[in-house]
Protein backbone atom coordinates (compact mmCIF):
# COMPACT_ATOMS: atom_id res chain seq x y z
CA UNK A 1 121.32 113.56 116.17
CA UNK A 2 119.67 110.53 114.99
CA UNK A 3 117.37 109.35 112.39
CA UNK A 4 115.22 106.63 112.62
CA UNK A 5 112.96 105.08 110.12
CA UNK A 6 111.38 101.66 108.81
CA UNK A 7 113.86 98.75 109.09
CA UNK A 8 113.23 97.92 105.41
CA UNK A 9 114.98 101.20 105.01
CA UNK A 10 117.10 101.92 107.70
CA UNK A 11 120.84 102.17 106.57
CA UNK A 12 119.76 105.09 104.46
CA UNK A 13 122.86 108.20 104.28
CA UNK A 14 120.50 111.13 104.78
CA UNK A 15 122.36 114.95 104.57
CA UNK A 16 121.49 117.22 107.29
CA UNK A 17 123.23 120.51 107.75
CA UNK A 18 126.34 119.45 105.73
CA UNK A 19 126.69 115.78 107.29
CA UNK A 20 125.97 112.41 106.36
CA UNK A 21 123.38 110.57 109.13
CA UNK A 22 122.96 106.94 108.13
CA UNK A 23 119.21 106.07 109.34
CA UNK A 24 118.23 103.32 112.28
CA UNK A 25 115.26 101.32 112.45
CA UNK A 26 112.56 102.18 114.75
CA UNK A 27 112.80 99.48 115.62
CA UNK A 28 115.70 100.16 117.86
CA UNK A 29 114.78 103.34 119.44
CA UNK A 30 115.00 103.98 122.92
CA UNK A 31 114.81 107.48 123.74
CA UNK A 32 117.88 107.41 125.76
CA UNK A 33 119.84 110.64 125.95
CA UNK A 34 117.58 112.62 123.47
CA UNK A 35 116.49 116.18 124.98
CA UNK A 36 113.83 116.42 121.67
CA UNK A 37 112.38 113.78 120.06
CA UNK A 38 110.36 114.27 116.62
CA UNK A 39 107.90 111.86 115.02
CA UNK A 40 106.46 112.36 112.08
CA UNK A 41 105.47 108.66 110.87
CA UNK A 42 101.62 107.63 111.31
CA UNK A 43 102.96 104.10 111.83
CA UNK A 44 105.46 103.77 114.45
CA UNK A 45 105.81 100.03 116.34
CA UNK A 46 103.58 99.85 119.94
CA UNK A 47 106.61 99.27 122.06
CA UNK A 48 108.40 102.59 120.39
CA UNK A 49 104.92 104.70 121.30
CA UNK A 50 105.32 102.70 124.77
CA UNK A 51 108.37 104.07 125.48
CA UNK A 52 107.61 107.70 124.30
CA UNK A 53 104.74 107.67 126.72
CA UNK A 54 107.08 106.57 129.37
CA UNK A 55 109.76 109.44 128.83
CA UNK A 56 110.71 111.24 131.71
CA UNK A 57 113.31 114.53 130.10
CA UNK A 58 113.29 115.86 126.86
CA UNK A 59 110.16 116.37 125.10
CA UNK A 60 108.47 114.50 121.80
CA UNK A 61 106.79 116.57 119.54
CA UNK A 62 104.68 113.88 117.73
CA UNK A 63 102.60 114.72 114.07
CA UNK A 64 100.31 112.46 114.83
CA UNK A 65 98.19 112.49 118.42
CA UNK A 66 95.60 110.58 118.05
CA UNK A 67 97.80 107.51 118.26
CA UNK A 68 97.84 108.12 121.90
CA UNK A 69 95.40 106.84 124.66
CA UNK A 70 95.97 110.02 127.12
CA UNK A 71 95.34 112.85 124.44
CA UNK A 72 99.35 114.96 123.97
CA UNK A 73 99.06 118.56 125.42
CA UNK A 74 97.86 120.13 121.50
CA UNK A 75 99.72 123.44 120.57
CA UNK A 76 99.79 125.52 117.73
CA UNK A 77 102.40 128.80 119.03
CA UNK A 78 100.58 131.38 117.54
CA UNK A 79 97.05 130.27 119.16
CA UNK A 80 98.12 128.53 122.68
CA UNK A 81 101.91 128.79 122.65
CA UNK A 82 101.90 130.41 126.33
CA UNK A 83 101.19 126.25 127.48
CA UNK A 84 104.56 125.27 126.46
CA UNK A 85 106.34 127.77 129.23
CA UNK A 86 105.24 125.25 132.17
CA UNK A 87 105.16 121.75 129.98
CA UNK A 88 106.78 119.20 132.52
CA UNK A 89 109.64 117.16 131.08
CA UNK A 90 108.58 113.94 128.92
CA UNK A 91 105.04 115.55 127.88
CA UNK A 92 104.17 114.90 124.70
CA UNK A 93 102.79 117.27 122.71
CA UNK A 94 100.97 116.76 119.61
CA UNK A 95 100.56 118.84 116.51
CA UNK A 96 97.22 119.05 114.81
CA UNK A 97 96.52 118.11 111.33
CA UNK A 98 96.71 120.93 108.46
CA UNK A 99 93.21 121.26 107.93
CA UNK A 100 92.68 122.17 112.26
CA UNK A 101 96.15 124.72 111.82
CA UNK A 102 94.09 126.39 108.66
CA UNK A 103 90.67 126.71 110.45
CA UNK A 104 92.11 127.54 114.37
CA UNK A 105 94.31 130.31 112.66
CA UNK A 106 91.60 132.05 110.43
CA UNK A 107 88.76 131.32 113.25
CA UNK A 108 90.84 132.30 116.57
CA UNK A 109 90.60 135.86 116.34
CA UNK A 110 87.21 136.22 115.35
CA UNK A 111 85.98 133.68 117.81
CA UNK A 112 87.71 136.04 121.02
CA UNK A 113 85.89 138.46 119.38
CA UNK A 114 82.47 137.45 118.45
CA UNK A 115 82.56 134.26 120.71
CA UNK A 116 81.66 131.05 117.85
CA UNK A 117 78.26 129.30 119.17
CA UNK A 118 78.22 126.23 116.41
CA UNK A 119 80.51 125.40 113.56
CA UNK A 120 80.09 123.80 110.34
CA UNK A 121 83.59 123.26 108.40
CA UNK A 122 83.59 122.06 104.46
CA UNK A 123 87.55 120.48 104.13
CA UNK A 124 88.88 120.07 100.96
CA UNK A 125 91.73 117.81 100.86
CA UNK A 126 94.20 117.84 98.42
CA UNK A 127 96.50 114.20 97.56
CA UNK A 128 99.40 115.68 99.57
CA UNK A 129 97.17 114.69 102.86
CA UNK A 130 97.72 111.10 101.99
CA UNK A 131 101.46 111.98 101.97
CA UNK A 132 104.15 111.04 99.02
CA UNK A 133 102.00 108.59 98.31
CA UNK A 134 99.42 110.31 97.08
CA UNK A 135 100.49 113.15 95.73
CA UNK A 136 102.48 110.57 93.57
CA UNK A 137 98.86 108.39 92.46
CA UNK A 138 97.60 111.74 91.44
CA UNK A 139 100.20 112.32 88.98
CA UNK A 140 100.37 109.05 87.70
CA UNK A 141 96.56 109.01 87.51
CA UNK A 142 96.27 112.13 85.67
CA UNK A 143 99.29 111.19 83.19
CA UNK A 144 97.73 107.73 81.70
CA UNK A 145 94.16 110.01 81.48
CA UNK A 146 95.73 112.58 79.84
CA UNK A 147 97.31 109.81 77.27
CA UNK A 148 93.65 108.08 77.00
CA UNK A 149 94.76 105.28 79.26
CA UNK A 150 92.44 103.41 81.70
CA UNK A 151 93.19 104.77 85.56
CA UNK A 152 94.71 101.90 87.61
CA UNK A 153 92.91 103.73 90.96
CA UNK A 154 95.08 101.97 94.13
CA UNK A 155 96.38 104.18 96.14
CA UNK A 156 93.00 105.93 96.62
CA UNK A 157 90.86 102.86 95.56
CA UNK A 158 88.73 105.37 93.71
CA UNK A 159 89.99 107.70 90.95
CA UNK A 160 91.41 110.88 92.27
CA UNK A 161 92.24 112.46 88.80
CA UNK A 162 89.64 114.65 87.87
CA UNK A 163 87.28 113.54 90.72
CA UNK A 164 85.83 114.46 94.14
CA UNK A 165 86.55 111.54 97.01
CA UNK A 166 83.68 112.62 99.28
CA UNK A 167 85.81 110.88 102.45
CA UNK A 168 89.05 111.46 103.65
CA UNK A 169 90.30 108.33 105.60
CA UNK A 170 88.41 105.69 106.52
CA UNK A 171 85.06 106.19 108.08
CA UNK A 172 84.21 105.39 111.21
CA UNK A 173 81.20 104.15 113.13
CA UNK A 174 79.95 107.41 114.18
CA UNK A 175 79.59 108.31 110.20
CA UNK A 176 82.09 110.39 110.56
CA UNK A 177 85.43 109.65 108.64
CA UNK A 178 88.74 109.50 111.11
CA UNK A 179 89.82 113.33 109.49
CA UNK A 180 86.46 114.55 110.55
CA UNK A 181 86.87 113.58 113.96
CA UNK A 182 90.19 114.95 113.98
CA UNK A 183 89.22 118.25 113.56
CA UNK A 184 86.30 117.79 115.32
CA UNK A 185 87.94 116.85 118.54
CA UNK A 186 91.10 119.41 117.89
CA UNK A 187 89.15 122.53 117.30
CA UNK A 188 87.29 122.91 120.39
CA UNK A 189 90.81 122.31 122.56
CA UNK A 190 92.35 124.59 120.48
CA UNK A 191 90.18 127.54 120.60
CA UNK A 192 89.80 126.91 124.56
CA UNK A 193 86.12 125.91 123.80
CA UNK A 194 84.74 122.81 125.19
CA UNK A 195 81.31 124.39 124.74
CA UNK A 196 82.10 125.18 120.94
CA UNK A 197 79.88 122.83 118.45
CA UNK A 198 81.56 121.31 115.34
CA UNK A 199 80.55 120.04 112.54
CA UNK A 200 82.52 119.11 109.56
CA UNK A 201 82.66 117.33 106.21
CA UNK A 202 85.81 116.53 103.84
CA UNK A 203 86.52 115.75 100.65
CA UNK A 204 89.51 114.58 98.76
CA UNK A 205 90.07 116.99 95.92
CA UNK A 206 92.18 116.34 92.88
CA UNK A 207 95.02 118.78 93.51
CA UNK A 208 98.38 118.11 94.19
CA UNK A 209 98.76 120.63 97.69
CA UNK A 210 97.13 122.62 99.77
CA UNK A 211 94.08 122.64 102.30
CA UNK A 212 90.75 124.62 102.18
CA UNK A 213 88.68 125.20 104.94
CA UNK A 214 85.09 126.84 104.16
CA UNK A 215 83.53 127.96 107.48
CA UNK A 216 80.13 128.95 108.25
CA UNK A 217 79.37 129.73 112.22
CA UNK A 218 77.02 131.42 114.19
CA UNK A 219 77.62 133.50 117.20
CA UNK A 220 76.70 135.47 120.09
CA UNK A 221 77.27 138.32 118.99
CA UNK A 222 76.69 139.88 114.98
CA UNK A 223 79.95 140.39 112.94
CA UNK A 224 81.30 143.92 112.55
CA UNK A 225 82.78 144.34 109.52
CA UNK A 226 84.93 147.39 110.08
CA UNK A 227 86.61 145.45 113.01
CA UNK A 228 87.57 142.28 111.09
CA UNK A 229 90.28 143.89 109.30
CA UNK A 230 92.10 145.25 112.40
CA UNK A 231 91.57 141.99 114.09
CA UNK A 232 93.18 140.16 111.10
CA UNK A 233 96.10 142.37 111.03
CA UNK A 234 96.56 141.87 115.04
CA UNK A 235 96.57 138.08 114.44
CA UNK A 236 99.30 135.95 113.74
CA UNK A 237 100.05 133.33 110.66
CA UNK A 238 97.09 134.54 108.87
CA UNK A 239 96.24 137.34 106.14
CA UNK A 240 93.04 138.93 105.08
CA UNK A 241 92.39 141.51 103.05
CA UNK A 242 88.89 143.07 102.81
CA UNK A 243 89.74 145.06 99.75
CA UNK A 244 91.29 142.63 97.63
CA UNK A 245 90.24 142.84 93.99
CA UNK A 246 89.67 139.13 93.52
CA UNK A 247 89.68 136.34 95.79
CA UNK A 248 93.26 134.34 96.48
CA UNK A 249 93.82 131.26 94.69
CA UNK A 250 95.60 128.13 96.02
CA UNK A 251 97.65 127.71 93.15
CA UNK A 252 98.42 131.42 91.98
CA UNK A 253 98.92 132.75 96.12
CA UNK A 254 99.27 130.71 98.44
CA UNK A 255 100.97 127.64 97.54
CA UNK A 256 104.79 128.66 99.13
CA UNK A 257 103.48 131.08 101.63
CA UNK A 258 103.72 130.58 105.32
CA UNK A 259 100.59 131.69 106.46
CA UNK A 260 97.13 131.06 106.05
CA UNK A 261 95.11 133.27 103.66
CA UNK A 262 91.36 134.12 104.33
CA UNK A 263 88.43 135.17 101.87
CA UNK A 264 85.38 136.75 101.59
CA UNK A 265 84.46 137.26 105.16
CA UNK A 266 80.86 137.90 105.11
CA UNK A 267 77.98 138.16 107.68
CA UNK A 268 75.42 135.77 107.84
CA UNK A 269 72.60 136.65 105.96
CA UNK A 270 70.30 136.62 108.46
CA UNK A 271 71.56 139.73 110.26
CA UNK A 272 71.61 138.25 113.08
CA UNK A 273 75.37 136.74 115.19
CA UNK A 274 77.10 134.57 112.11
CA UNK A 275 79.66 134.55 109.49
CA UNK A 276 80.93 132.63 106.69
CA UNK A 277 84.69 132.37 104.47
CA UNK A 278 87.21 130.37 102.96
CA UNK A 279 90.11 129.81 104.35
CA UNK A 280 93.27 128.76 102.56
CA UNK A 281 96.94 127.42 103.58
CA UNK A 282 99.69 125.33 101.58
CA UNK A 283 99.38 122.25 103.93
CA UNK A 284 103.71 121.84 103.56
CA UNK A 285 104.16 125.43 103.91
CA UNK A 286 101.62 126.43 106.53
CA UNK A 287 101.37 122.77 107.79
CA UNK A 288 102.40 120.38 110.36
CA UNK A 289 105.87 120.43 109.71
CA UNK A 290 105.96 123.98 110.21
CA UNK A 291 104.00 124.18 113.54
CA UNK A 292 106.21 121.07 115.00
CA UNK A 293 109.26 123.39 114.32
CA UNK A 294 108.17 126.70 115.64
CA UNK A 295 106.71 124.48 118.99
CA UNK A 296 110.82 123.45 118.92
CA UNK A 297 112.00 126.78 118.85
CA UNK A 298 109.84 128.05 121.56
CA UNK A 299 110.88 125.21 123.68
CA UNK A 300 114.26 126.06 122.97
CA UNK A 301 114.06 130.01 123.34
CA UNK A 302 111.90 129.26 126.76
């Protein structure tokens, strides 16, 4: 095995399974003799993304897609894992953001279902989508508040501490910020929907972890309520529970869990084909990470 990271870095001793790995810089990667490569850096040098384009065994399992030109083969096991049986050697296949894992898993079964016409997605982004990073200006931000100190806003350029970012990355010139598009573009592959109409909006939110997806669609055909449930409990990586007492909470339930957890399914109030609900996943637990393993362990098991 080997570990590759910045060369400002590189040299690191790193523990993995019992055993000291002392990091490379990307630098010097080649892909030579590697049967699964993963990469999980936004920033990776042109002539390293060169050469995992040009692989021609193994396969690269890559957390962030869009840095390619010819779009990775986008999987998520429990939705389209059946495409990784015939993946030719040297594919790359990419892993969708959080906040596309959270919506495709709570949408998927009620789109075969009830077939999803247009789509308007509300993201709420917590500081953990900005990585270490951010997660550490939050706390630092929200420390010199809470001692009546003046907010030194980097990281963010705007406060995050006790504040609503209404953009998540930078925006682009379609209006549209670059985690918009993201989900946007990832959804529609995803649910095997080319037809499917999305719209969405995100905004940073001042919590540590965790994604939120609030959903609002309109389909062909009404909702029936007395099916959802069953459909739910058929589906994989997500939980719903009609008769809950009181709606889940990211903090209290589902920060930790491995799944994503869905509320308040409710028909659109027209009567006619629609629905709305949150959905909820810990963007660590239920995340990326998590999705780029599993899609290694089906290669493997296949």
């Amino acid at each position: 095995m080997s570990l590759y990271e910045e060369a400002d870095s590189a040299g690191r001793s790193l523990m993995f399974k019992g055993h000291a790995c002392r990091t490379k810089a990307i630098e010097t990667f080649t892909g030579d003799s590697l049967s699964l490569v993963f990469v999980c850096d936004a920033d990776v040098p042109s002539a390293q993304v060169q050469i995992l384009e040009q692989m021609q065994s193994g396969a690269v399992i890559d957390l962030y897609p869009q840095r390619y030109v010819e779009q990775p083969l986008l999987v998520v096991p429990a939705i389209n894992g059946e495409a990784l049986a015939s993946i030719d050697a040297g594919r790359i296949i990419g892993v969708p953001g959080s906040a596309t894992i959270a919506a495709v898993l709570a949408l998927a079964p009620l789109h075969q279902a009830y077939q999803i016409l247009k789509l308007n997605l509300t993201v709420l982004c917590a500081a953990s989508e900005a990585d270490r990073k951010g997660v550490e200006a939050l706390a630092a931000e929200t420390a010199r508040l809470l001692n009546g100190r003046d907010v030194d806003a980097d990281f963010f350029e705007r406060q995050i501490a006790f504040n609503l970012i209404p953009d998540v990355g930078p925006v682009q010139a379609s209006g549209f910020t670059t985690l918009e598009e993201q989900v946007m573009a990832q959804l529609p592959i995803l649910l095997g929907d080319d037809a499917l109409e999305v719209d969405v909006s995100a905004v940073r939110v001042p919590v540590f972890y965790g994604d939120m997806v609030i959903a609002q669609a309109e389909t062909r055909q009404p909702l029936n309520l007395d099916e959802v449930q069953l459909l739910m409990d058929r589906a994989q990586g997500v939980r719903f529970d009609v008769a809950a007492k009181q709606p889940a909470s990211l903090v209290n339930d589902v920060i930790g869990q491995d799944v994503v957890i869905v509320n308040r399914i409710r028909p659109d109030t027209t009567g006619e084909g629609g629905f709305g609900l949150h959905a909820l996943s810990d963007d660590l637990g239920r995340g990326s990470a998590l999705t780029a393993l599993e899609i290694a362990l089906a290669l493997h098991s296949g």
